[in-house]
Protein backbone atom coordinates (compact mmCIF):
# COMPACT_ATOMS: atom_id res chain seq x y z
CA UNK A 1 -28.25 14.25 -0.83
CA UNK A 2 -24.39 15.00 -1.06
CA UNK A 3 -22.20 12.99 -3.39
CA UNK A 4 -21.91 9.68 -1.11
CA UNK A 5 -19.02 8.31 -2.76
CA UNK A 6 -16.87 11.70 -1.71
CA UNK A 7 -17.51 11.08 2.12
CA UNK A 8 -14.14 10.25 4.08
CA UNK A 9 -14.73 6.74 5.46
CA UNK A 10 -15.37 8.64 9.70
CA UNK A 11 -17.79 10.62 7.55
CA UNK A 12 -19.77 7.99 6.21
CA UNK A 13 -19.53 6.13 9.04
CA UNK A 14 -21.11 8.64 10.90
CA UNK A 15 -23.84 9.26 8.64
CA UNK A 16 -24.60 5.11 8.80
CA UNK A 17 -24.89 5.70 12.67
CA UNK A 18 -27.34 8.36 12.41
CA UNK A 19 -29.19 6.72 10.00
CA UNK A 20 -28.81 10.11 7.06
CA UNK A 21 -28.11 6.95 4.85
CA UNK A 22 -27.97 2.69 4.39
CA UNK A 23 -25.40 0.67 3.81
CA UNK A 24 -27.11 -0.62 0.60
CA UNK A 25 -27.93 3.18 -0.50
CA UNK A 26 -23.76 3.28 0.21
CA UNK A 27 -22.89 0.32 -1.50
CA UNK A 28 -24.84 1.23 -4.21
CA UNK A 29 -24.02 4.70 -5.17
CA UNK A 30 -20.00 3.17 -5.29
CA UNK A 31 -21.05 0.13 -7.01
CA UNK A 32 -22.24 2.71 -9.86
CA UNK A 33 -19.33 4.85 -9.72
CA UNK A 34 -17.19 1.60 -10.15
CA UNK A 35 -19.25 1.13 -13.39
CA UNK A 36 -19.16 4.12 -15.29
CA UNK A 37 -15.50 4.41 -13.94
CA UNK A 38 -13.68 1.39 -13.99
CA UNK A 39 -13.75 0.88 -18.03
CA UNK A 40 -11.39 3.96 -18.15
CA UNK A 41 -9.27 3.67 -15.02
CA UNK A 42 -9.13 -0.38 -14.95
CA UNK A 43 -8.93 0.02 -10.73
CA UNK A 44 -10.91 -3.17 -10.37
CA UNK A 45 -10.19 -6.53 -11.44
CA UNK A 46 -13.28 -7.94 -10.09
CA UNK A 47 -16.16 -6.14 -9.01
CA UNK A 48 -18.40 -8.52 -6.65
CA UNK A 49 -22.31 -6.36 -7.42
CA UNK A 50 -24.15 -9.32 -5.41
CA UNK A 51 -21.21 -10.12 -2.50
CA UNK A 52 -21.46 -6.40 -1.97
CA UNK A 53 -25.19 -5.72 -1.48
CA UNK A 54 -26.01 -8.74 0.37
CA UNK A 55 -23.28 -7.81 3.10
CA UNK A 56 -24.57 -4.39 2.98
CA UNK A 57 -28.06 -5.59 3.33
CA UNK A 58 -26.62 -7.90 6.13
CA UNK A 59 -25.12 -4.88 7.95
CA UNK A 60 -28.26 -2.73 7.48
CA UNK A 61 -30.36 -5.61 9.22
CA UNK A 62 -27.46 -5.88 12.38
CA UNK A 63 -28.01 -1.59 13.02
CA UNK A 64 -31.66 -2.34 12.72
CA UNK A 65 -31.93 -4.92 15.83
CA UNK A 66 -31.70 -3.59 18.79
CA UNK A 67 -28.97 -4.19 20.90
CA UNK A 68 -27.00 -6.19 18.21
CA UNK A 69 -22.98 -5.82 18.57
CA UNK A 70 -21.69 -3.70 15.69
CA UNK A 71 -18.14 -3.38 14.28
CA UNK A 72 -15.94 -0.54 13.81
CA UNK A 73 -16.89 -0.60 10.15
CA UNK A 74 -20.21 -1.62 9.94
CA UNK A 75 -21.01 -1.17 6.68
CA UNK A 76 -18.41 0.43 4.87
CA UNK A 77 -17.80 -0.29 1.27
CA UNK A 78 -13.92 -1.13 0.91
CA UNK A 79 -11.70 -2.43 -2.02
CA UNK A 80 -9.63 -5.63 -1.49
CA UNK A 81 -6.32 -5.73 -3.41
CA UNK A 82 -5.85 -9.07 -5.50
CA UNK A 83 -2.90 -10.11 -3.05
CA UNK A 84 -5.16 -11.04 -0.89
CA UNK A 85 -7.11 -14.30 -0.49
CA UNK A 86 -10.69 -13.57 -0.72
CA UNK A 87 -13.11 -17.02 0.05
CA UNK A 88 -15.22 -17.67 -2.94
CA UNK A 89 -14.13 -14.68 -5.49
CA UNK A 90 -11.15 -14.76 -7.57
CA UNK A 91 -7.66 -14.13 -6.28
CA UNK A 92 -4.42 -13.81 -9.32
CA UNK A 93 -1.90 -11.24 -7.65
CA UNK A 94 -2.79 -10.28 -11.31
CA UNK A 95 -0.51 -12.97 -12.72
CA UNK A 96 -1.27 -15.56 -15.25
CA UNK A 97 0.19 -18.09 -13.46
CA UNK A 98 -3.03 -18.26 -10.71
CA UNK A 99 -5.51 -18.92 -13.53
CA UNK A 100 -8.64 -18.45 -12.21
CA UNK A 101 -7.89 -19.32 -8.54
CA UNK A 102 -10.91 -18.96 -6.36
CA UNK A 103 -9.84 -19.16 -2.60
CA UNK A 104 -11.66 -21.53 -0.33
CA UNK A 105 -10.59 -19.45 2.51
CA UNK A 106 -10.23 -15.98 3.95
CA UNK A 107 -6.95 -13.90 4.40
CA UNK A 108 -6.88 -13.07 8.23
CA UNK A 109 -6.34 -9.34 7.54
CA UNK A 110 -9.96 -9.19 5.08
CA UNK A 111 -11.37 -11.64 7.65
CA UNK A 112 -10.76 -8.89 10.79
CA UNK A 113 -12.53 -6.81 8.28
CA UNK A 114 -15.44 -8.25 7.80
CA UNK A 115 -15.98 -9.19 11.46
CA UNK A 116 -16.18 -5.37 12.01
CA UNK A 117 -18.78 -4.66 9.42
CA UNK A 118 -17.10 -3.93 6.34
CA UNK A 119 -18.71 -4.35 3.07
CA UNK A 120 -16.26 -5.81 -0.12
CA UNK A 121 -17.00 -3.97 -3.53
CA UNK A 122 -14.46 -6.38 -5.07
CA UNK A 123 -10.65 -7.09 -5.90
CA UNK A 124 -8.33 -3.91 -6.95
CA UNK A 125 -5.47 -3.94 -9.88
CA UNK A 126 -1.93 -4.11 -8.93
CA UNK A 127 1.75 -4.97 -10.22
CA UNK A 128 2.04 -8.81 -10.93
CA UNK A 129 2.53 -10.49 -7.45
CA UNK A 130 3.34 -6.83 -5.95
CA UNK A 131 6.29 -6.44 -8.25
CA UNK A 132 6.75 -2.91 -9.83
CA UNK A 133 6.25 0.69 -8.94
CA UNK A 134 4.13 1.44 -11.23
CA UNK A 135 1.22 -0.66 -11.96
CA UNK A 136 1.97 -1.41 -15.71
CA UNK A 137 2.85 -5.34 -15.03
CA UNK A 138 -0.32 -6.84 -14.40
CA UNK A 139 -2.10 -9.05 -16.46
CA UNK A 140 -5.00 -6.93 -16.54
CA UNK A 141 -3.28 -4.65 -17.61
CA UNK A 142 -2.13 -0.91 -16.26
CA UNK A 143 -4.40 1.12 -14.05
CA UNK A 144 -5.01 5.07 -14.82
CA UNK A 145 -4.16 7.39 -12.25
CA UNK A 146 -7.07 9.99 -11.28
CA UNK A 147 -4.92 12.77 -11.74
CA UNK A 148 -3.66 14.21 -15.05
CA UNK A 149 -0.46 16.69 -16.06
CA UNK A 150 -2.29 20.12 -16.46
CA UNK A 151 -4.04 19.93 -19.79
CA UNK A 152 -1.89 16.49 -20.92
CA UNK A 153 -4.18 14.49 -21.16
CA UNK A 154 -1.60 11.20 -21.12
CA UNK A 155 -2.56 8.70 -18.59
CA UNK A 156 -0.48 8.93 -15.87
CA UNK A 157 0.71 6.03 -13.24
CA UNK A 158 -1.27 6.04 -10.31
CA UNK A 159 2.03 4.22 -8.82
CA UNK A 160 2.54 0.62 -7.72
CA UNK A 161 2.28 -2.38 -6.73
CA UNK A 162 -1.11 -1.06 -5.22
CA UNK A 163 -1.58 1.03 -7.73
CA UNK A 164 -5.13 -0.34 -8.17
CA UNK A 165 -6.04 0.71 -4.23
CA UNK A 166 -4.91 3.95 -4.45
CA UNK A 167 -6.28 5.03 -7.97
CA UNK A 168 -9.97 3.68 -6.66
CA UNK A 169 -9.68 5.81 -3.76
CA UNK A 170 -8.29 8.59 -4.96
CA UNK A 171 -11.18 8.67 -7.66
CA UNK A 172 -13.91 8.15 -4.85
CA UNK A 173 -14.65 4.21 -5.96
CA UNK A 174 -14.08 2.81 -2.00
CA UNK A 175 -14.41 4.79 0.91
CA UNK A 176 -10.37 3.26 1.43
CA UNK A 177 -8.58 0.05 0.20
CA UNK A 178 -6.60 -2.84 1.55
CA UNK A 179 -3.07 -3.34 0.32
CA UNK A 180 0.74 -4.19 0.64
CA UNK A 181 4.07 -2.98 1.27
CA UNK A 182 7.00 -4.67 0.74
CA UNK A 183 9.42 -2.14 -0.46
CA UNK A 184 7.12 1.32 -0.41
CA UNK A 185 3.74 -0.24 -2.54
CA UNK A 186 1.61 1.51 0.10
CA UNK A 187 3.59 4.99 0.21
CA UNK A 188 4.50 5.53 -3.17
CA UNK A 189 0.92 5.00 -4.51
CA UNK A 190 -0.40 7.05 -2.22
CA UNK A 191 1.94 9.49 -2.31
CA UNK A 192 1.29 9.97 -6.60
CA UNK A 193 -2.59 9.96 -5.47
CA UNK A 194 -3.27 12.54 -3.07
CA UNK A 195 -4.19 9.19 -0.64
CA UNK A 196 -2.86 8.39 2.96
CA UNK A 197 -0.83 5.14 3.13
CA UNK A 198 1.10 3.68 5.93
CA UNK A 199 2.89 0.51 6.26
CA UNK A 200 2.89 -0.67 9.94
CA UNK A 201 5.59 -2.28 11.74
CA UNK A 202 6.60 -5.98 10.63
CA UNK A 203 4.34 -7.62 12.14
CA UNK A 204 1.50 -5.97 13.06
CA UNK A 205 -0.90 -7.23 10.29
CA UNK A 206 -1.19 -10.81 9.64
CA UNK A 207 0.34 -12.09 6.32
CA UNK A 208 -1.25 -15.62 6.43
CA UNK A 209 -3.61 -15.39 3.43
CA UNK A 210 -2.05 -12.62 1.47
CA UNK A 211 0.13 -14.07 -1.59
CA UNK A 212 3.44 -14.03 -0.30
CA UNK A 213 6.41 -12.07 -2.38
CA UNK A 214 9.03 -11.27 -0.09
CA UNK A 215 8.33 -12.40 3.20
CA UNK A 216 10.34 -10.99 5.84
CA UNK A 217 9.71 -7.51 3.56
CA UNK A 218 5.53 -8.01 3.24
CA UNK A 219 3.61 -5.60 5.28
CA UNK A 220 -0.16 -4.87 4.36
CA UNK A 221 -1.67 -1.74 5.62
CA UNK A 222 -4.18 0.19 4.66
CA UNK A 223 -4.78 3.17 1.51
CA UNK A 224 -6.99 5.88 2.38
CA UNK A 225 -8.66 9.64 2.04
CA UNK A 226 -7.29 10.99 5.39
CA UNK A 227 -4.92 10.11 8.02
CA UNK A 228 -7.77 9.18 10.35
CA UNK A 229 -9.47 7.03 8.12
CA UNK A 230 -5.75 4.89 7.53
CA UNK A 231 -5.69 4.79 11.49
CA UNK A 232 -9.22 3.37 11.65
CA UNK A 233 -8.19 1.06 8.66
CA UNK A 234 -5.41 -0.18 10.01
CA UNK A 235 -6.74 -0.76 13.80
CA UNK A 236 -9.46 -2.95 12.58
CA UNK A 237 -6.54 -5.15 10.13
CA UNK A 238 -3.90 -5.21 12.86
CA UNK A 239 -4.45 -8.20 15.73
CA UNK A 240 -2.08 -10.84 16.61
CA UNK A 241 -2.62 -14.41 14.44
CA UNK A 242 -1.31 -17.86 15.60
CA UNK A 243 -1.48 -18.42 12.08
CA UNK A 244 1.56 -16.02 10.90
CA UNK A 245 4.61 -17.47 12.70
CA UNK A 246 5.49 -13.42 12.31
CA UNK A 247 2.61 -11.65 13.90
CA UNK A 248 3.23 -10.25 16.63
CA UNK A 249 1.18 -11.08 20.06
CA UNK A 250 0.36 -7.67 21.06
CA UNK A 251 -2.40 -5.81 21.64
CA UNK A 252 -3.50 -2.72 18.86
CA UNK A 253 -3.47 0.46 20.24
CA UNK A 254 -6.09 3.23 19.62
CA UNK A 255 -4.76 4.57 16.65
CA UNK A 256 -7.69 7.31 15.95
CA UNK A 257 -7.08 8.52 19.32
CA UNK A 258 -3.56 9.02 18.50
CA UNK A 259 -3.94 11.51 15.33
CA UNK A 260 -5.07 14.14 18.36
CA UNK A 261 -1.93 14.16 19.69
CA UNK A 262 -0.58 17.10 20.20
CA UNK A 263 3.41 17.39 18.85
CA UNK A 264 4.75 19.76 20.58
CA UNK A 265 7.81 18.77 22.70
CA UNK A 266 8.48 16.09 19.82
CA UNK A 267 11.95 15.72 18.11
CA UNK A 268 11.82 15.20 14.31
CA UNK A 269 14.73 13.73 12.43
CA UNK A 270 15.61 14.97 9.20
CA UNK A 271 18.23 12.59 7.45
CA UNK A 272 20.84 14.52 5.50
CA UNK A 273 21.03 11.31 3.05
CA UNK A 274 17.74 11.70 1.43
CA UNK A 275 19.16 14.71 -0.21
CA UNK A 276 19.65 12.87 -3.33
CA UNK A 277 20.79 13.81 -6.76
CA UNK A 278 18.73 15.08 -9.14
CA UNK A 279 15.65 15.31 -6.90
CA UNK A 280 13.10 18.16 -7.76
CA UNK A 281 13.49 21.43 -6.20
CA UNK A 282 9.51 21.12 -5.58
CA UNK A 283 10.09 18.01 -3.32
CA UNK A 284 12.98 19.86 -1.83
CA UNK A 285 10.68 22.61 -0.96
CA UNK A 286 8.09 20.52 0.19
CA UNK A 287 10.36 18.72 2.52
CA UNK A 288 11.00 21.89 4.08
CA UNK A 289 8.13 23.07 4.68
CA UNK A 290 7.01 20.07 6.24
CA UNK A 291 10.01 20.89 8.56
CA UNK A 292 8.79 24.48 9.05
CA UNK A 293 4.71 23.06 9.69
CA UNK A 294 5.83 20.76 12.27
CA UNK A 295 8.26 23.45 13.90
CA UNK A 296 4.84 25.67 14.05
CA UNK A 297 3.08 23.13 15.73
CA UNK A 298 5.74 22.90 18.61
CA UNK A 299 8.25 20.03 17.73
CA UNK A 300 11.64 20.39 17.55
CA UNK A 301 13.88 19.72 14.45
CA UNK A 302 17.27 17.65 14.51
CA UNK A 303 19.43 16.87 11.56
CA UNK A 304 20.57 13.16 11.59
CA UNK A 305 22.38 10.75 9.52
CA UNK A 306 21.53 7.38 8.82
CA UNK A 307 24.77 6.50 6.61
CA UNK A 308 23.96 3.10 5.27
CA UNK A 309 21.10 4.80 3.53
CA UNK A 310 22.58 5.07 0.02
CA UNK A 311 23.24 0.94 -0.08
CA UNK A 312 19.57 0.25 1.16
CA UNK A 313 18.40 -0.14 -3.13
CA UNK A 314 21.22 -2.35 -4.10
CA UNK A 315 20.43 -4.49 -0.57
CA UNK A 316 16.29 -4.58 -1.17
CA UNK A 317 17.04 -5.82 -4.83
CA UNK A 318 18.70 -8.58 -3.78
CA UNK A 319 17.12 -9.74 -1.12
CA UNK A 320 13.69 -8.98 -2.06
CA UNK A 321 14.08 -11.06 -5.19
CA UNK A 322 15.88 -13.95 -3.54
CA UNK A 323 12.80 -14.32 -1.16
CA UNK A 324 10.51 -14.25 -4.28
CA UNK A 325 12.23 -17.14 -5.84
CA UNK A 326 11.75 -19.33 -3.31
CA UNK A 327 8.22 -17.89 -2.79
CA UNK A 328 7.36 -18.20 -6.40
CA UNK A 329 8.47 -21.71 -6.45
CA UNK A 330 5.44 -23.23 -5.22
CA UNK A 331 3.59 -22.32 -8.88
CA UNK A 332 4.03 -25.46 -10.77
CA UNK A 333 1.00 -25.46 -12.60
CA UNK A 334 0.14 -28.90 -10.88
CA UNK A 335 -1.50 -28.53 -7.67
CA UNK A 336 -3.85 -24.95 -8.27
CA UNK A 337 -3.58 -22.39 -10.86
CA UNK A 338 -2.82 -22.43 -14.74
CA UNK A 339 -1.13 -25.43 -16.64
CA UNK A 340 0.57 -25.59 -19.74
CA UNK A 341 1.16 -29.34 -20.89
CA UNK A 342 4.42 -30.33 -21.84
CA UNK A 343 6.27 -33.48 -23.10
CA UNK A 344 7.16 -34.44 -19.71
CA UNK A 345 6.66 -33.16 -16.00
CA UNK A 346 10.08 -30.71 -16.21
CA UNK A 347 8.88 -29.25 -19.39
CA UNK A 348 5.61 -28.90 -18.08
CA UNK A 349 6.85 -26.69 -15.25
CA UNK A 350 9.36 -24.53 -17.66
CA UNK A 351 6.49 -23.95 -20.17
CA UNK A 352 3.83 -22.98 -17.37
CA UNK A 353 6.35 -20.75 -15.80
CA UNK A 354 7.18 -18.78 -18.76
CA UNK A 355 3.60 -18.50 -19.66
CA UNK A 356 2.54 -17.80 -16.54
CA UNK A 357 5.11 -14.96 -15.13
CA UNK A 358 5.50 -11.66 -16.69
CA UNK A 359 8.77 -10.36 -17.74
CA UNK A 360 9.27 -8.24 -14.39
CA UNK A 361 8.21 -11.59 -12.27
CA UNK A 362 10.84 -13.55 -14.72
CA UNK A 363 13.63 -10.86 -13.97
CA UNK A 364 13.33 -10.74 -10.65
CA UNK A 365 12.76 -14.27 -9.37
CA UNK A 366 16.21 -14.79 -11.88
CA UNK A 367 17.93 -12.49 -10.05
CA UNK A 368 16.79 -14.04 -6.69
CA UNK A 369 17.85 -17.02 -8.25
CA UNK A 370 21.59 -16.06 -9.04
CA UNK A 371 22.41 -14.70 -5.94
CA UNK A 372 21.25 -17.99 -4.02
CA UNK A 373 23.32 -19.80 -6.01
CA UNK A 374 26.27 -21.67 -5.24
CA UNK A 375 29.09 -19.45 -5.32
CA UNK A 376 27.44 -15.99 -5.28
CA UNK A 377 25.50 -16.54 -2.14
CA UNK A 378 28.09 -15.45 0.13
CA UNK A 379 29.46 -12.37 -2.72
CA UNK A 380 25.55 -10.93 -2.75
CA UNK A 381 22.96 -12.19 -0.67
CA UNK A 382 24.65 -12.98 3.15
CA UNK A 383 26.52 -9.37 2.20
CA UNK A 384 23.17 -7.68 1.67
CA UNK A 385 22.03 -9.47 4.70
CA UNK A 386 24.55 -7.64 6.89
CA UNK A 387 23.87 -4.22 5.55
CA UNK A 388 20.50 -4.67 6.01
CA UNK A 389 21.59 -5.12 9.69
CA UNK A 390 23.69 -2.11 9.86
CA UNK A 391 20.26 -0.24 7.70
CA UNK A 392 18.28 -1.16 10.93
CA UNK A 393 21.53 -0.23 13.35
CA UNK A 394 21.21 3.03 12.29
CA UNK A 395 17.34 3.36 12.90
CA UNK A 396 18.10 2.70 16.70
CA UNK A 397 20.96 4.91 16.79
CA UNK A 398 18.87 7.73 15.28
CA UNK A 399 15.43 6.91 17.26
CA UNK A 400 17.74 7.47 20.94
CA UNK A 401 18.04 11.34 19.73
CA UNK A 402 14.46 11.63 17.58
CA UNK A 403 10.84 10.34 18.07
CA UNK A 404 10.14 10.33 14.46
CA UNK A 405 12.01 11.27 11.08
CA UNK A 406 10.06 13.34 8.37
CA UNK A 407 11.45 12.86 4.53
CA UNK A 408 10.07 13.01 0.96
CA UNK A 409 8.02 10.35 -0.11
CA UNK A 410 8.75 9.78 -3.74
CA UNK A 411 11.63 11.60 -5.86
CA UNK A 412 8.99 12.72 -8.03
CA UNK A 413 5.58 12.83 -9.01
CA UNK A 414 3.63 10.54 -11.07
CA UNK A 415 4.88 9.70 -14.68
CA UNK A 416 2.94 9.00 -17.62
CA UNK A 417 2.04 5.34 -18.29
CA UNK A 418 5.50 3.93 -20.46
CA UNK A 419 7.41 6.66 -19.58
CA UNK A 420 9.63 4.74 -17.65
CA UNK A 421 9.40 1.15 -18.07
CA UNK A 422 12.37 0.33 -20.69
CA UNK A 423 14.72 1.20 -17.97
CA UNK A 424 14.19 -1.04 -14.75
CA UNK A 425 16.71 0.45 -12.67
CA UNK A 426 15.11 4.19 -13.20
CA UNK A 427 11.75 2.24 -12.35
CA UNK A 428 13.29 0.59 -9.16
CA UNK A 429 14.67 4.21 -8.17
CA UNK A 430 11.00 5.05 -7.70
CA UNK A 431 11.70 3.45 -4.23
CA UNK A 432 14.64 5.16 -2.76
CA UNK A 433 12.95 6.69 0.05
CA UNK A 434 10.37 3.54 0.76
CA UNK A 435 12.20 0.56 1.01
CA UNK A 436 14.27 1.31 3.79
CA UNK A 437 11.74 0.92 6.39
CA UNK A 438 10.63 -2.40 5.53
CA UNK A 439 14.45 -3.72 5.71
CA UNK A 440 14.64 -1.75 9.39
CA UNK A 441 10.56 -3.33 9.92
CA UNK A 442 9.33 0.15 10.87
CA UNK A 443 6.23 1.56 10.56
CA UNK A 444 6.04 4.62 7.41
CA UNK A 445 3.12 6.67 6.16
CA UNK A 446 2.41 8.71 3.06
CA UNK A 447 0.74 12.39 3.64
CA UNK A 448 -0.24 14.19 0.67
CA UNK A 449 0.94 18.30 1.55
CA UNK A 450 1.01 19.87 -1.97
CA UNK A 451 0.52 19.79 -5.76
CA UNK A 452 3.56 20.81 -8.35
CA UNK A 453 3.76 22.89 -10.85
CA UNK A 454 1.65 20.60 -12.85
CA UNK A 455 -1.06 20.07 -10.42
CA UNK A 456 0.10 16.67 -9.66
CA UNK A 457 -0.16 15.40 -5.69
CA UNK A 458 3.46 14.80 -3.50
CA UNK A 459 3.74 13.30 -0.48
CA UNK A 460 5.23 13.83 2.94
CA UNK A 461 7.05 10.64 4.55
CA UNK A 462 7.02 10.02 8.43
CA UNK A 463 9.12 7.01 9.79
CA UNK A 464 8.63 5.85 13.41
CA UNK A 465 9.97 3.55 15.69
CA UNK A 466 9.38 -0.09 15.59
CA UNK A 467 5.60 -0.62 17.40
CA UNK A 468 5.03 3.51 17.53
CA UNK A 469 2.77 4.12 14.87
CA UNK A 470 1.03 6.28 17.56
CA UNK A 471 3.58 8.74 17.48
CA UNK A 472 3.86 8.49 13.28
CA UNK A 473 -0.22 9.12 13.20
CA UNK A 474 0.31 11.92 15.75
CA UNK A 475 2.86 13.56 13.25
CA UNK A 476 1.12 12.65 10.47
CA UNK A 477 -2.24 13.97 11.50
CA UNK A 478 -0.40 17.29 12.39
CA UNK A 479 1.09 17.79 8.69
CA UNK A 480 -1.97 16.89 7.13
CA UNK A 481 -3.96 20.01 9.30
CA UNK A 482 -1.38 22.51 8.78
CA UNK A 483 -1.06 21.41 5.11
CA UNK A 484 -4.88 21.56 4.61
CA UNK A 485 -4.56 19.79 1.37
CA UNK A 486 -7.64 19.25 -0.08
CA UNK A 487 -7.38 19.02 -3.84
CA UNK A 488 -8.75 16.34 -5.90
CA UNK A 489 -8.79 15.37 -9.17
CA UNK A 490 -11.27 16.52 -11.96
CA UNK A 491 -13.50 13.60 -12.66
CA UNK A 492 -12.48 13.05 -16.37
CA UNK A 493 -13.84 9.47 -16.41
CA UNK A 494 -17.77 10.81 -16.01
């Protein structure tokens, strides 16, 4: 029998349908891999052995009645991030500060999951509360990226904050992962992992559940092996929830469907203002040749400017961490999570808090705090406010002329593991080509096209319009055929 853990998740699920293989012969042969793998690559915070084979056991016993109603993923084997609630196993956002939490309730995006089948193999590794780019902030420590630098043998970020969801599939330990994108945590990961990742439109997945960080940023969306498997993924996440003032009450379209789309007649925007300093000549290349693939495939190319581009860093980082301060209130130590006693009830909050954040989660919500304040609210966070309208202003003026814009989706490729982390602004720069669709609230996906010189994965960015990920899956599904990458990492873990 092949390798079960290297099936794509439409793969697998077709070989559940025809019966080549069970659920629990599934769930098992990843549940393995996860053990002999894990201890090296630290992908999983939890790993949930009896959850997993009793819902795979479950799901085995629904395709064995006949006639019994079965979900889009019926019995799929998936990875959960840790940012989202989880009923009954533990849920941190890898932070201190959450203790041992244990959810008495389900996240609405994990809960559409497992009404279609799916099968949890257990909680994934990511930045503390989603904060970093590249995994090193959680409290369980940084996760390994699959991939190594030639014959360096230095562990290398697998990116962040879902760092954890793309390094488990990307080493074949899910058949694809939930996770979360507030400023490029789905892209960027994916993009240093040879993984699919797209963030959908604001809106379009539920957030009630998932532990908040930014909230009018917050998008989760799916990690995963190919483009079709993210649009599967992400159709079964996606569904309007009275819970989330901020979900939208539409219906979700077919999104498999939509990676057949032809492209041909298409207009693809290329923004002159990604061209960035410094960037590599690789991703350079890469960029045009994605312009080149999709000209081959019939669309036609259009050079556009979107001018507020080079303030959209300076804007996220304010109002990103303003958001998180108020967010990150709520963890007092006194009502759920860990406590650290104090004197009296104000030092009891001061010493929980600085036991409880990291120094990232410290830094930011301080910043968040500052520019809230009295005085410098007006100076830095109603300022950033406006140019995030004028960010989104020039989305709409761009998307009259284009049906989708193609850029790079990281300024580089993965870095080793403390190569970067004394300097937070070169860390935040990991996000200059991410965060500006989450201020605009468009939809963005990661498309692995190419290694570099050092046999490390890049990525291809598409950006749609608000509510047409059909079109960005279309595009997406044509780079990844004429790109035919298929590379994957050698298994140094075994």
């Amino acid at each position: 029998m092949t390798d079960l853990t290297a099936l794509s998740l439409i793969a697998a699920l077709d070989g559940l349908a025809k019966k080549t293989f069970s659920s629990e012969e599934l769930t098992n042969a990843f549940l393995d891999a996860i053990d002999k793998a894990n201890p090296h690559l630290n992908a999983y915070v939890v790993v949930t052995h009896d959850k997993a084979r009793a819902m795979a056991k479950a799901s085995d016993a629904r395709r064995a009645k006949k006639g019994a109603a079965l979900g889009a993923l019926e019995g799929a084997p998936l990875g959960i991030k840790d940012l989202f609630c989880t009923e009954g196993v533990r849920t941190t956002a890898c932070s201190n500060i959450l203790g041992e939490f244990t959810p008495t309730y389900e996240s609405s995006v994990t809960a559409n999951l497992w009404r279609e089948g799916a099968v949890m193999l257990g909680k994934l590794n990511m930045d503390e509360f989603a904060m970093g780019s590249s995994n090193e902030t959680s409290r369980f420590g940084p996760v390994a990226n699959p991939w190594r630098r030639g014959k360096d043998n230095s562990n290398l970020t697998p990116g962040g904050s879902s760092g954890g969801s793309a390094a488990a599939t990307a080493a074949n330990l899910c058949l694809a992962a939930t996770a979360t994108d507030t400023g490029g945590s789905i892209r960027q990961p994916a993009a240093f992992t040879g993984t699919v990742g797209i963030k959908p439109t604001y809106g379009r997945c539920s957030r009630w559940g998932i532990v908040a960080f930014a909230s009018s940023l917050d998008q989760a969306g799916p990690i995963a092996k190919t483009v079709e498997d993210a649009a599967l993924m992400l159709r079964s996440m996606c569904g309007h929830d009275p819970k989330d003032s901020t979900s939208l009450p539409l219906a979700v379209p077919d999104f498999v469907k939509a990676c057949g789309r032809s492209v041909k007649g298409l207009t693809i925007g290329v923004p002159e203002e990604y061209r960035v300093d410094g960037m590599p000549g690789e991703i350079d290349a890469l960029w045009a040749q994605g312009v080149a693939w999709l000209q081959a495939a019939g669309a036609k190319i259009k050079s556009i400017s979107l001018p507020h581009t080079k303030y959209a860093l300076p804007c996220y980082y304010i109002i990103a961490p303003a958001e998180a301060s108020s967010n990150l209130a709520r963890y007092d130590g006194m009502r759920y999570g860990a406590r650290v006693s104090g004197k009296d009830l104000l030092s009891s909050y001061e010493a929980t808090r600085a036991s409880g954040f990291g120094a990232e989660v410290q830094r930011r919500v301080l910043i968040g705090t500052y520019v809230l304040s009295a005085g410098y609210y007006d100076a830095y966070y109603l300022r950033a406010q406006k140019v995030r309208t004028r960010i989104a202003e020039d989305f709409r003026t761009a998307f009259a002329d284009v049906d989708a814009i193609l850029t790079p989706a990281t300024p580089s490729a993965a870095f080793a593991i403390g190569e970067r982390g004394d300097d937070p602004v070169q860390m935040y720069l990991n996000d200059i080509f991410t965060v500006t669709a989450n201020l605009a609230g468009l939809p963005g996906i990661s498309v692995p096209a190419a290694l570099d010189s050092r046999g490390l994965p890049l990525g291809l960015q598409v950006i749609g319009r608000a509510l047409d990920e059909e079109t960005v899956f279309a595009v997406a599904a044509a780079l990844e055929k004429a790109a035919g990458f298929n590379a994957k990492p050698d298994a140094w873990w075994r």
